[in-house]
N, C-alpha and C. Protein backbone atom coordinates (compact mmCIF):
# COMPACT_ATOMS: atom_id res chain seq x y z
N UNK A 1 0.86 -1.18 0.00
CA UNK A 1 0.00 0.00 0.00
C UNK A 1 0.91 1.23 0.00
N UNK A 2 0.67 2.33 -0.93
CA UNK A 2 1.74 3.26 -0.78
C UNK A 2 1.02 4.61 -0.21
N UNK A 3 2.18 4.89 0.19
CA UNK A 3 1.74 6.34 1.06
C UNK A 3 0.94 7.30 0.38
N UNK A 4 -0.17 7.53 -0.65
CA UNK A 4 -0.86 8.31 -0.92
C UNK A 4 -1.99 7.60 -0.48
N UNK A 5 -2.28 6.62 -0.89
CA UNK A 5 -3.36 5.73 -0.32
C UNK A 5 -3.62 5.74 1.03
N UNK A 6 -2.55 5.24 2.10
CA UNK A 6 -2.67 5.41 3.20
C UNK A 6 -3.52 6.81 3.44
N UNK A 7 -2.62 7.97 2.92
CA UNK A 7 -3.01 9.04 3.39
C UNK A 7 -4.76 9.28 3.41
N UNK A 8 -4.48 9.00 2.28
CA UNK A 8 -6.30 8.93 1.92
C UNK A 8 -7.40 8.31 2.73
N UNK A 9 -6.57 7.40 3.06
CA UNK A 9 -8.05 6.34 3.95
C UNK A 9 -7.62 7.12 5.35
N UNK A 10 -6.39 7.21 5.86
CA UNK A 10 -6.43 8.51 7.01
C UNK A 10 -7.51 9.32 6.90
N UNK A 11 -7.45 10.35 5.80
CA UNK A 11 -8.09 11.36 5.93
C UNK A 11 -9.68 11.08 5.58
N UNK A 12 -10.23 9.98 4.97
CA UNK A 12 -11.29 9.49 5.11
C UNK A 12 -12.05 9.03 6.44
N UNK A 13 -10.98 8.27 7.12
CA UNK A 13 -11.53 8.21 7.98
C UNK A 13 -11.71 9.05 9.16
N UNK A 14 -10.89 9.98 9.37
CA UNK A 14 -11.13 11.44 9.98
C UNK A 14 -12.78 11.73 9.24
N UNK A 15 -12.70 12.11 8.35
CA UNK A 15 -13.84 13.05 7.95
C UNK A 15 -15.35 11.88 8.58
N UNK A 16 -14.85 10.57 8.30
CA UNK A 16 -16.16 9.25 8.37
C UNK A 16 -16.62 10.02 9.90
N UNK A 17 -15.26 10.19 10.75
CA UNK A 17 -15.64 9.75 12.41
C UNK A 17 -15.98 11.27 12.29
N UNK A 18 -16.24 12.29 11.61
CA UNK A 18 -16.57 13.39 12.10
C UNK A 18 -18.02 13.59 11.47
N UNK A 19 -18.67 12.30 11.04
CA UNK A 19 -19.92 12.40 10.71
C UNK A 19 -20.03 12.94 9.26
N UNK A 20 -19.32 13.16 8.29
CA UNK A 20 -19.65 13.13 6.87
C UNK A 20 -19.97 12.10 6.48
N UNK A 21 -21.19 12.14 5.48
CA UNK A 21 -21.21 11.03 4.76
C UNK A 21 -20.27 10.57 3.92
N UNK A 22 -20.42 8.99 3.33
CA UNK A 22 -19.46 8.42 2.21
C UNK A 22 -19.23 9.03 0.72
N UNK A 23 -20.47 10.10 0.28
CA UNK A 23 -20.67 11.06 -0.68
C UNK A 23 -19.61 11.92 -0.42
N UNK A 24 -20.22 12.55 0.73
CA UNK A 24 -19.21 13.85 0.86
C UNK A 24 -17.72 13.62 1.38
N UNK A 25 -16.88 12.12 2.04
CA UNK A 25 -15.64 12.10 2.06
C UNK A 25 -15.30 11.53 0.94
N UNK A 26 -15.75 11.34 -0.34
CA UNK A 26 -15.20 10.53 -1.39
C UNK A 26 -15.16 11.96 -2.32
N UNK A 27 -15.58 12.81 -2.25
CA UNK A 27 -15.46 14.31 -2.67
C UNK A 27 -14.31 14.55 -2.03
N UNK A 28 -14.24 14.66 -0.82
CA UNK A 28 -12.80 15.79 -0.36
C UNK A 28 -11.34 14.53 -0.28
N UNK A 29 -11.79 13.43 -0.37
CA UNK A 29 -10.62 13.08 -1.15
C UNK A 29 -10.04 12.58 -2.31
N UNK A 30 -11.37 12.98 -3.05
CA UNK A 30 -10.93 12.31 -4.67
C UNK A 30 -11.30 11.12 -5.05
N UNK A 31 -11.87 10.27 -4.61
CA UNK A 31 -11.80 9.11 -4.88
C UNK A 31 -13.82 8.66 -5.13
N UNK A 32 -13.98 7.59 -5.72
CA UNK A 32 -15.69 7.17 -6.03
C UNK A 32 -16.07 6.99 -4.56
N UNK A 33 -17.83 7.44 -4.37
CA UNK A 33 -17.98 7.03 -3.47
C UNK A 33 -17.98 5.19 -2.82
N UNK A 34 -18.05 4.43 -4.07
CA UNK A 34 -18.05 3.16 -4.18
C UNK A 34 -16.83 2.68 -3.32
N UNK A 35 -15.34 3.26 -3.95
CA UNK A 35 -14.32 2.78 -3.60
C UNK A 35 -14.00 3.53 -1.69
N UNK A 36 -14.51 4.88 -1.10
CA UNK A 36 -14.67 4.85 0.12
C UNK A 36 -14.99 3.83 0.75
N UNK A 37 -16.01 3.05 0.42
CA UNK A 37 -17.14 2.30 1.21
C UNK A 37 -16.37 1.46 1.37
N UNK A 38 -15.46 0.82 0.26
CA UNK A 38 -14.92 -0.44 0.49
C UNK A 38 -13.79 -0.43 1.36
N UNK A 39 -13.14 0.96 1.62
CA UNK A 39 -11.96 0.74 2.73
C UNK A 39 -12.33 -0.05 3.79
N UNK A 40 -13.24 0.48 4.47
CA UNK A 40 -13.43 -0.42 5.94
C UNK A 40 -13.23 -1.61 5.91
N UNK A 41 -13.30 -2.18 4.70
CA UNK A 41 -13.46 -3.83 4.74
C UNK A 41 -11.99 -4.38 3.82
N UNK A 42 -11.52 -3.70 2.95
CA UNK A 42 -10.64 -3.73 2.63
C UNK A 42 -9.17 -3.54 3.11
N UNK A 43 -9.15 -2.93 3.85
CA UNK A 43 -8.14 -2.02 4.18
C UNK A 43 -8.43 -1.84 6.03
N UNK A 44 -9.23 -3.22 6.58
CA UNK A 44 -10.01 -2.97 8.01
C UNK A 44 -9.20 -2.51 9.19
N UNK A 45 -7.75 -2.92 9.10
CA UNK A 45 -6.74 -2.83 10.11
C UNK A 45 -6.49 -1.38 10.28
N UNK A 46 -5.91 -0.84 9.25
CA UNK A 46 -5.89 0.37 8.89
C UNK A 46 -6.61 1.31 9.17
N UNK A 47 -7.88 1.13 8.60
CA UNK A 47 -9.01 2.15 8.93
C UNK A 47 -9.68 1.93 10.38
N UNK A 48 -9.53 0.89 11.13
CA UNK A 48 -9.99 0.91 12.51
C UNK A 48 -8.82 1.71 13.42
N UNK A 49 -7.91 1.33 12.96
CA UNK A 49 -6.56 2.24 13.90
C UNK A 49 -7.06 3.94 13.35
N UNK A 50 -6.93 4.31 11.96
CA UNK A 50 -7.36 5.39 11.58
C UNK A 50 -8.44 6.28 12.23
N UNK A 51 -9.34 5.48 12.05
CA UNK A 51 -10.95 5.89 12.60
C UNK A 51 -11.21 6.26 14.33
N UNK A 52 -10.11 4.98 14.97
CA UNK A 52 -10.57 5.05 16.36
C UNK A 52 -9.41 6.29 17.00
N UNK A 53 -8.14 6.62 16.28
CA UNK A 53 -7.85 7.63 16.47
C UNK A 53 -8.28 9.13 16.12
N UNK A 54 -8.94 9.29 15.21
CA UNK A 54 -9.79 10.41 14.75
C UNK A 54 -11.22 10.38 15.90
N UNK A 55 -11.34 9.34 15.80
CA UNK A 55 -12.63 9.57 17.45
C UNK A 55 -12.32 10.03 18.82
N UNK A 56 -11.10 9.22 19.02
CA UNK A 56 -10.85 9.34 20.43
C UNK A 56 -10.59 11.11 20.37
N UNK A 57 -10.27 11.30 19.35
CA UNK A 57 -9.86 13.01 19.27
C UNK A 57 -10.72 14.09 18.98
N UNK A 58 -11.88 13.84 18.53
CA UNK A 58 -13.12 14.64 18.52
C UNK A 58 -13.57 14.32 19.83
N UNK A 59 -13.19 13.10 20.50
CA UNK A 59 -14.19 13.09 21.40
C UNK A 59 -13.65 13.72 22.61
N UNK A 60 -12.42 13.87 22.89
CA UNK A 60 -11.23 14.66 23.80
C UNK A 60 -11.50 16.31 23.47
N UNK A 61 -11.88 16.62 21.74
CA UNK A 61 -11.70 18.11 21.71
C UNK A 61 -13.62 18.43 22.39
N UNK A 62 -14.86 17.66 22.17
CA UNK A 62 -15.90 17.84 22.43
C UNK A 62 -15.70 17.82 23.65
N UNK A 63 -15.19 17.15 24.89
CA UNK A 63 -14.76 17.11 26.04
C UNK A 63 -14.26 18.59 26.57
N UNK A 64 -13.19 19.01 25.80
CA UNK A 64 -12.88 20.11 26.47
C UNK A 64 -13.49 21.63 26.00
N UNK A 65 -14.15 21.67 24.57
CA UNK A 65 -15.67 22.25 24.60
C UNK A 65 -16.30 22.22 25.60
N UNK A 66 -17.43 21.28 25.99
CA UNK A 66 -17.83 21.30 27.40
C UNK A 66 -17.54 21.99 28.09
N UNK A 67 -16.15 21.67 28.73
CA UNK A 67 -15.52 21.95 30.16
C UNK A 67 -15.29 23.63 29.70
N UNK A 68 -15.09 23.75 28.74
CA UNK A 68 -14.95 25.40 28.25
C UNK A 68 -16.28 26.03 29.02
N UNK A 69 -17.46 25.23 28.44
CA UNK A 69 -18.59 26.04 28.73
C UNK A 69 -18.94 25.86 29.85
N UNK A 70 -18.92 24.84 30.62
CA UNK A 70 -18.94 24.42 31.83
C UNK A 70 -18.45 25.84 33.23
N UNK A 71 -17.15 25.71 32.34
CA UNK A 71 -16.19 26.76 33.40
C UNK A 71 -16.83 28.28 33.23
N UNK A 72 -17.37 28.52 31.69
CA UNK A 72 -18.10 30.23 31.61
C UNK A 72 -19.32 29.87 32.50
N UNK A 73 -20.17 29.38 33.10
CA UNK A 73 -21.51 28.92 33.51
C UNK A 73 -21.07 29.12 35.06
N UNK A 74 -19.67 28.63 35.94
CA UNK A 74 -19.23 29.03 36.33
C UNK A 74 -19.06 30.67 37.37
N UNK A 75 -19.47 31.04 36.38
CA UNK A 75 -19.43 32.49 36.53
C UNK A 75 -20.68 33.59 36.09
N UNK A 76 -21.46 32.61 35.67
CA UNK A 76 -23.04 33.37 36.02
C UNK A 76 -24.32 34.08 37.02
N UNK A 77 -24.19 35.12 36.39
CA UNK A 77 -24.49 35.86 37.67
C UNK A 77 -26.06 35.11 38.20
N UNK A 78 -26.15 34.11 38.17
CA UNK A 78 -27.75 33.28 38.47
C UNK A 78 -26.90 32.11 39.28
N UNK A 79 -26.87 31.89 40.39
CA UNK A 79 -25.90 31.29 41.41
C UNK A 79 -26.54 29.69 40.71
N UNK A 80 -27.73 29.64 40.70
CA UNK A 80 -28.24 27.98 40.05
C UNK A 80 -27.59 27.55 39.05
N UNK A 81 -27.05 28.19 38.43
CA UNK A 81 -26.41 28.00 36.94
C UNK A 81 -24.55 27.69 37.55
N UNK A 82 -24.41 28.91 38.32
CA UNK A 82 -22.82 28.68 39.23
C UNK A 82 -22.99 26.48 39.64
N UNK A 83 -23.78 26.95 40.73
CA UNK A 83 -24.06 25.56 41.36
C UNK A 83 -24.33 24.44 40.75
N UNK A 84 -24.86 24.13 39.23
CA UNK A 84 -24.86 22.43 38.39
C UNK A 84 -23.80 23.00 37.86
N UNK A 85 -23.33 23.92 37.55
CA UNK A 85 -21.64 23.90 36.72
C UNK A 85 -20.85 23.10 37.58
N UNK A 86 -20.91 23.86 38.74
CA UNK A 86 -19.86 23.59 39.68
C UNK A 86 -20.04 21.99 39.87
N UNK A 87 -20.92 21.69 40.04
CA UNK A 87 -21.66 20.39 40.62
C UNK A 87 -21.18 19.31 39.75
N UNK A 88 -21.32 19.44 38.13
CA UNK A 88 -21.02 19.05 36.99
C UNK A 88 -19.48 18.95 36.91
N UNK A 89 -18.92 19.69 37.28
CA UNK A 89 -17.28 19.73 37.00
C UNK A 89 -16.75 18.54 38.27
N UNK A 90 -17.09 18.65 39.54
CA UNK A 90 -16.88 17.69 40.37
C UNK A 90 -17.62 17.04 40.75
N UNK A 91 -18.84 16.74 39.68
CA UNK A 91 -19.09 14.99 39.45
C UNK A 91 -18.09 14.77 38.79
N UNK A 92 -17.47 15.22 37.89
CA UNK A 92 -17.27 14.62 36.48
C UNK A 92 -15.89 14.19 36.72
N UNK A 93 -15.20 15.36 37.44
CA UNK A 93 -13.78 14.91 38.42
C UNK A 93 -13.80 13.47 39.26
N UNK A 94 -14.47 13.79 40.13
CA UNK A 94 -14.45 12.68 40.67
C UNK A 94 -14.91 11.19 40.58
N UNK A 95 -15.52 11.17 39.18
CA UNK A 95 -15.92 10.08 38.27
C UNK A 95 -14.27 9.49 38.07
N UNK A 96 -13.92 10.73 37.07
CA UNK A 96 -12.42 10.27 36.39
C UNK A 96 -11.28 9.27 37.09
N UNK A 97 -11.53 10.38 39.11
CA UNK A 97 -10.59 10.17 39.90
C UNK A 97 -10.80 8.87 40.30
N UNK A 98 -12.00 8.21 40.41
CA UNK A 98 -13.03 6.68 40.73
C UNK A 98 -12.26 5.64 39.79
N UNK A 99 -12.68 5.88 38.57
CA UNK A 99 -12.33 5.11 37.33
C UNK A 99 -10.54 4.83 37.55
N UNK A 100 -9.96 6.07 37.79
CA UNK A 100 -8.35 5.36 38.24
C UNK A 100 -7.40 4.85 39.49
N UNK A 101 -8.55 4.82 40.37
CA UNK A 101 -8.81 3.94 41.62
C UNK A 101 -8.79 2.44 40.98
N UNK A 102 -8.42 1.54 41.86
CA UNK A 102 -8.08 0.53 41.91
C UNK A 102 -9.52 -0.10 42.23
N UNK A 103 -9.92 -1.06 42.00
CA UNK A 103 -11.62 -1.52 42.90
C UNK A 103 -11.07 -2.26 43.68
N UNK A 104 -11.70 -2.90 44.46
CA UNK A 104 -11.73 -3.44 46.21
C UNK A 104 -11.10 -4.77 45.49
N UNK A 105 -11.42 -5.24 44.58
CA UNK A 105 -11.09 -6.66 44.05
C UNK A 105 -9.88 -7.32 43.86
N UNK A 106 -9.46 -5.98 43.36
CA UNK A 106 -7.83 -5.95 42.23
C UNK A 106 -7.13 -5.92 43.89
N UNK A 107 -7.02 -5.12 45.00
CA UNK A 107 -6.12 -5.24 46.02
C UNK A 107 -4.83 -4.84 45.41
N UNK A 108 -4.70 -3.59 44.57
CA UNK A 108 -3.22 -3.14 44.27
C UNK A 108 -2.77 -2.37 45.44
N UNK A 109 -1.97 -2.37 45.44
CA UNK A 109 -0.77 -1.50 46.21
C UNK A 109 -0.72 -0.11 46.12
N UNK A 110 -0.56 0.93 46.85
CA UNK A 110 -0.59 2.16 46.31
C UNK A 110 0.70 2.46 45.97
N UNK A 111 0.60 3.04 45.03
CA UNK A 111 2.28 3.30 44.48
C UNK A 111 2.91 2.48 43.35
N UNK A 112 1.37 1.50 42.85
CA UNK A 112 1.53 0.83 41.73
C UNK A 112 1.55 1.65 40.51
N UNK A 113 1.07 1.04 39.58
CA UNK A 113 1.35 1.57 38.09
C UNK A 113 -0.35 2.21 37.61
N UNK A 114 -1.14 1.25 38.67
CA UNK A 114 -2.40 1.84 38.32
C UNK A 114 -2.99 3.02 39.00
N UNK A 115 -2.42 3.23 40.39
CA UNK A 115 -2.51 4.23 41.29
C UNK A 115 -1.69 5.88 40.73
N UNK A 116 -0.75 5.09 39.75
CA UNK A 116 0.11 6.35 40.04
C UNK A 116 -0.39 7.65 39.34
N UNK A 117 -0.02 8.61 39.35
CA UNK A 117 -0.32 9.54 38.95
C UNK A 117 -1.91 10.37 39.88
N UNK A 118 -2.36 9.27 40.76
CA UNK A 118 -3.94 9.73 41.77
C UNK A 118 -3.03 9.76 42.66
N UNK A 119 -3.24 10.62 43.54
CA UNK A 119 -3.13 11.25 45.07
C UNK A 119 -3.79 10.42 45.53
N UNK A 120 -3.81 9.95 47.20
CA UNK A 120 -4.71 9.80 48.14
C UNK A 120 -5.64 10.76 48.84
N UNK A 121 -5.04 11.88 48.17
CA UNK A 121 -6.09 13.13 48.47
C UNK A 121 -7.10 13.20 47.53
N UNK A 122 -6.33 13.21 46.85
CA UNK A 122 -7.45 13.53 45.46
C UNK A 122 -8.52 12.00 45.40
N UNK A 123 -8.02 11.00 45.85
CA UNK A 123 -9.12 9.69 45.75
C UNK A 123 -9.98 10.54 46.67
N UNK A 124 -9.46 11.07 48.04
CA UNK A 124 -9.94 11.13 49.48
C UNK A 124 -11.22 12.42 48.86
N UNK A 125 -11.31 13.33 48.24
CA UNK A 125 -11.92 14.34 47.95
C UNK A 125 -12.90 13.53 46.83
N UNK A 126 -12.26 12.84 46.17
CA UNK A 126 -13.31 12.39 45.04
C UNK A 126 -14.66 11.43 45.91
N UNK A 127 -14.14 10.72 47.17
CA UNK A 127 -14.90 10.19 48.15
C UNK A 127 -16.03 10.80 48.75
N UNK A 128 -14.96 12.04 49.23
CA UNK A 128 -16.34 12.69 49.68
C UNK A 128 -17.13 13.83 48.93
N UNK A 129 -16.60 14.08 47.36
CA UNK A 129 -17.61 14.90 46.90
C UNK A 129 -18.79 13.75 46.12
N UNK A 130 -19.06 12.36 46.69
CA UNK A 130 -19.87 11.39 46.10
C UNK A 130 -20.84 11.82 47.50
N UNK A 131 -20.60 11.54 48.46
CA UNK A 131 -20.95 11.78 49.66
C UNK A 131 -22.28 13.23 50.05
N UNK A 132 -21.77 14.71 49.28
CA UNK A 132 -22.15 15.52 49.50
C UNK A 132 -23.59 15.38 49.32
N UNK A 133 -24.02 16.48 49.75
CA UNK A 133 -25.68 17.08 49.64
C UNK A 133 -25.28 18.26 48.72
N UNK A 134 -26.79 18.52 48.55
CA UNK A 134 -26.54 19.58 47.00
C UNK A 134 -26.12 20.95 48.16
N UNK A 135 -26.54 21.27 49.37
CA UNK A 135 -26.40 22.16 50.48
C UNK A 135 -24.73 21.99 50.71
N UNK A 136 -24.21 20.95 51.20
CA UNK A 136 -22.62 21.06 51.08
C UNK A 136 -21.77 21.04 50.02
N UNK A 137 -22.63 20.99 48.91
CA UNK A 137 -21.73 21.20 47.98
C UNK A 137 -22.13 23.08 47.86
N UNK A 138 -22.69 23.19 48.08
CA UNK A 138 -23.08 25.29 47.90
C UNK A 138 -22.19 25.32 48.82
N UNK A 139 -21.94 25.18 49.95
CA UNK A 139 -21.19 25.72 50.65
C UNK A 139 -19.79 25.86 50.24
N UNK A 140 -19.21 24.58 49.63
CA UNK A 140 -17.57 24.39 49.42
C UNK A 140 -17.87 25.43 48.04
N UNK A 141 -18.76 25.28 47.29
CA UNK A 141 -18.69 25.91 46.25
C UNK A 141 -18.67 27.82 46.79
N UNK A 142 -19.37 28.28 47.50
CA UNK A 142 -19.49 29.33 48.07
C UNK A 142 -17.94 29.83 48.62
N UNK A 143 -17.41 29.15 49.28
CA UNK A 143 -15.92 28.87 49.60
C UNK A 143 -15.17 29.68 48.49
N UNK A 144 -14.96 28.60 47.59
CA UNK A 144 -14.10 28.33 46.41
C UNK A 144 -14.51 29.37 46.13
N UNK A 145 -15.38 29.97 45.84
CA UNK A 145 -16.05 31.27 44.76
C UNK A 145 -14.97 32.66 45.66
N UNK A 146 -15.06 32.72 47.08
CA UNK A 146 -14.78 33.79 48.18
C UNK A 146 -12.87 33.68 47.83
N UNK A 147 -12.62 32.37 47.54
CA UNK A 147 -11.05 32.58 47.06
C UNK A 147 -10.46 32.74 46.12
N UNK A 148 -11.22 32.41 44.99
CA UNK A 148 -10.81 32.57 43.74
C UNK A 148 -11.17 33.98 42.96
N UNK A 149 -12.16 34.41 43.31
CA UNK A 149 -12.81 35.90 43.23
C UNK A 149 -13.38 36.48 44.73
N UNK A 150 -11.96 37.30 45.36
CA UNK A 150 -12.16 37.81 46.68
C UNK A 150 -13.51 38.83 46.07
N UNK A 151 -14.05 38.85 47.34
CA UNK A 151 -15.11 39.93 47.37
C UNK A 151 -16.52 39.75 46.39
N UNK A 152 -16.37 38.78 45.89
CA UNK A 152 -17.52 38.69 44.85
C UNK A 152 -18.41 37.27 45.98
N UNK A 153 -19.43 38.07 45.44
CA UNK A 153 -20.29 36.84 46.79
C UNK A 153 -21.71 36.12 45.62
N UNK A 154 -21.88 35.27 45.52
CA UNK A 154 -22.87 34.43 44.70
C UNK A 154 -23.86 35.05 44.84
N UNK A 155 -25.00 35.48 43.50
CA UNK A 155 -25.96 36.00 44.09
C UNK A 155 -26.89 34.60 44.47
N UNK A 156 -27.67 35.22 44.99
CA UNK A 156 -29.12 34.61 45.56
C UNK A 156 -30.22 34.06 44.26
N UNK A 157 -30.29 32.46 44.72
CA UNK A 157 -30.96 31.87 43.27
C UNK A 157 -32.34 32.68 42.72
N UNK A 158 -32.15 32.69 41.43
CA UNK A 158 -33.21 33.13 41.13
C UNK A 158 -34.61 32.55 41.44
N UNK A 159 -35.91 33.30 40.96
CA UNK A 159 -36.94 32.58 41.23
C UNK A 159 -37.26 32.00 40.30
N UNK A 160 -37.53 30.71 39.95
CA UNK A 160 -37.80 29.95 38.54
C UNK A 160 -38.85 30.53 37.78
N UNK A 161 -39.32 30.58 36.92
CA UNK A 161 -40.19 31.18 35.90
C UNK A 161 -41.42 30.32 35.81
N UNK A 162 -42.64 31.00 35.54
CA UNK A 162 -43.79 30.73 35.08
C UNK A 162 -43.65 29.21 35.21
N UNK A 163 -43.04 28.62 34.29
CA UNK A 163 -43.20 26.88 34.12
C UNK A 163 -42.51 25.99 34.37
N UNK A 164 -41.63 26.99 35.43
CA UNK A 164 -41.31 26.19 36.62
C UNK A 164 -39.78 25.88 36.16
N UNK A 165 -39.29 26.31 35.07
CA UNK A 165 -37.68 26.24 34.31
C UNK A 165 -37.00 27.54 34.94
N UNK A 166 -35.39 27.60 34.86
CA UNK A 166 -34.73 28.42 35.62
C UNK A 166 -35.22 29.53 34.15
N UNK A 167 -34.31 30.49 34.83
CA UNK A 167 -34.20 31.85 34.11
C UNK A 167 -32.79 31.67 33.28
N UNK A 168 -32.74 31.70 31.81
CA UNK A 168 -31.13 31.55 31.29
C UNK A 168 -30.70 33.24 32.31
N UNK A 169 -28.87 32.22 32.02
CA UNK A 169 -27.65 33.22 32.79
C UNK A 169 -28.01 34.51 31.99
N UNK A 170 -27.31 35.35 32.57
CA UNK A 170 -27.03 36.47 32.22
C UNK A 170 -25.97 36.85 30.64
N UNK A 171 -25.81 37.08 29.73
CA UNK A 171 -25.12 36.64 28.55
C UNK A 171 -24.63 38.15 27.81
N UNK A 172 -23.64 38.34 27.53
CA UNK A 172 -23.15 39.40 27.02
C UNK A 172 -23.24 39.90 25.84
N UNK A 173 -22.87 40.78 25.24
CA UNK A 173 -22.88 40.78 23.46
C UNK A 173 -22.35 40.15 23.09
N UNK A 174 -21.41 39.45 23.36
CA UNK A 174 -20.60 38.22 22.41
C UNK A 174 -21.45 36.90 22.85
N UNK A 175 -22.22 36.83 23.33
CA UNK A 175 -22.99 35.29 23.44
C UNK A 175 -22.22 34.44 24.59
N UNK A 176 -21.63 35.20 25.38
CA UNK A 176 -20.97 34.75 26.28
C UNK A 176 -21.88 34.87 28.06
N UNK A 177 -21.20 33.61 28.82
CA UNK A 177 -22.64 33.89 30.10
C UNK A 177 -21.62 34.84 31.08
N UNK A 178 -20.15 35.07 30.86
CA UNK A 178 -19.50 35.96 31.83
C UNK A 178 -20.04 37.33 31.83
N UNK A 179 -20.00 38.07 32.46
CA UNK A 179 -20.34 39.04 32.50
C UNK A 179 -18.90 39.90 32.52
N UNK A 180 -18.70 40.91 32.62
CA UNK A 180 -17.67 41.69 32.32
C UNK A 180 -17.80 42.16 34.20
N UNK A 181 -16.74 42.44 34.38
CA UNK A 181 -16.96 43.08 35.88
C UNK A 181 -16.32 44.37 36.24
């Protein structure tokens, strides 16, 4: 197989895992839509290494999208919106921190290969933010808010609307929920 080919089913399969159809990646790389179709099966080794690296990487950049918006939400002047951000970011932490915990079964060692890189703090915090109430988590969150932005104090949740849904954040001219301060 020579290196233009390769390249091709690379870049096919990038475009496949980013949701183009077999029409439209057999356009941006030249080739029939017939002969796309047949890589996967032709060429399967290839295009699964191809493909599952082009995923894992949309799905890492959609990940930190999120956490982008996650972190502006953060900072909405509607404290309900502060509080599932916040809430959201350390579930989602302490999911991660869970998943590279060892389970009760395995009985590794700390200081193994699977431990490494987790703290016992950081397990110890991921423990107890499973633990919290939505009330202790406002509080640590209330905390965190008083150190990271001295003097700025959360406002007071809004009152939900007519049908019983929050009020969207507060949002700037750029479509952004920070507010300028």
């Amino acid at each position: 197989m020579n290196d233009d080919l390769i390249n091709r089913i690379a870049e096919a399969a990038h475009l496949r895992a980013s949701g183009l159809s077999s029409d439209a990646v057999a356009k941006e790389v030249g080739r029939s839509p017939e002969t796309c179709r047949q890589w996967p099966i032709r060429f399967e080794k290839e295009w699964q290494r191809f493909y599952r690296f082009a995923d894992e990487g949309l799905d890492a950049e959609a990940a930190s999208e999120a956490r982008f918006y996650m972190r502006k939400l953060l900072r909405s002047n509607d404290p309900t919106y502060c509080l599932k951000a916040a809430q959201t970011l350390l579930k989602h932490r302490a999911d991660l921190l869970r998943a590279a915990r060892p389970t009760a079964e395995k009985k590794v060692p700390s200081g193994s290969k699977e431990t490494e890189g987790t703290s016992n703090e950081s397990l110890a915090i991921a423990k107890a933010i499973d633990k919290m109430s939505e009330a202790e988590m406002r509080q640590h969150i209330e905390r965190f808010t008083h150190i990271v932005f001295p003097g700025r104090l959360l406002p007071e949740p809004q009152a939900p609307k007519e049908d019983g849904s929050a009020a969207p954040p507060d949002v700037d001219e750029n479509g952004d929920t920070t507010k300028r301060e």
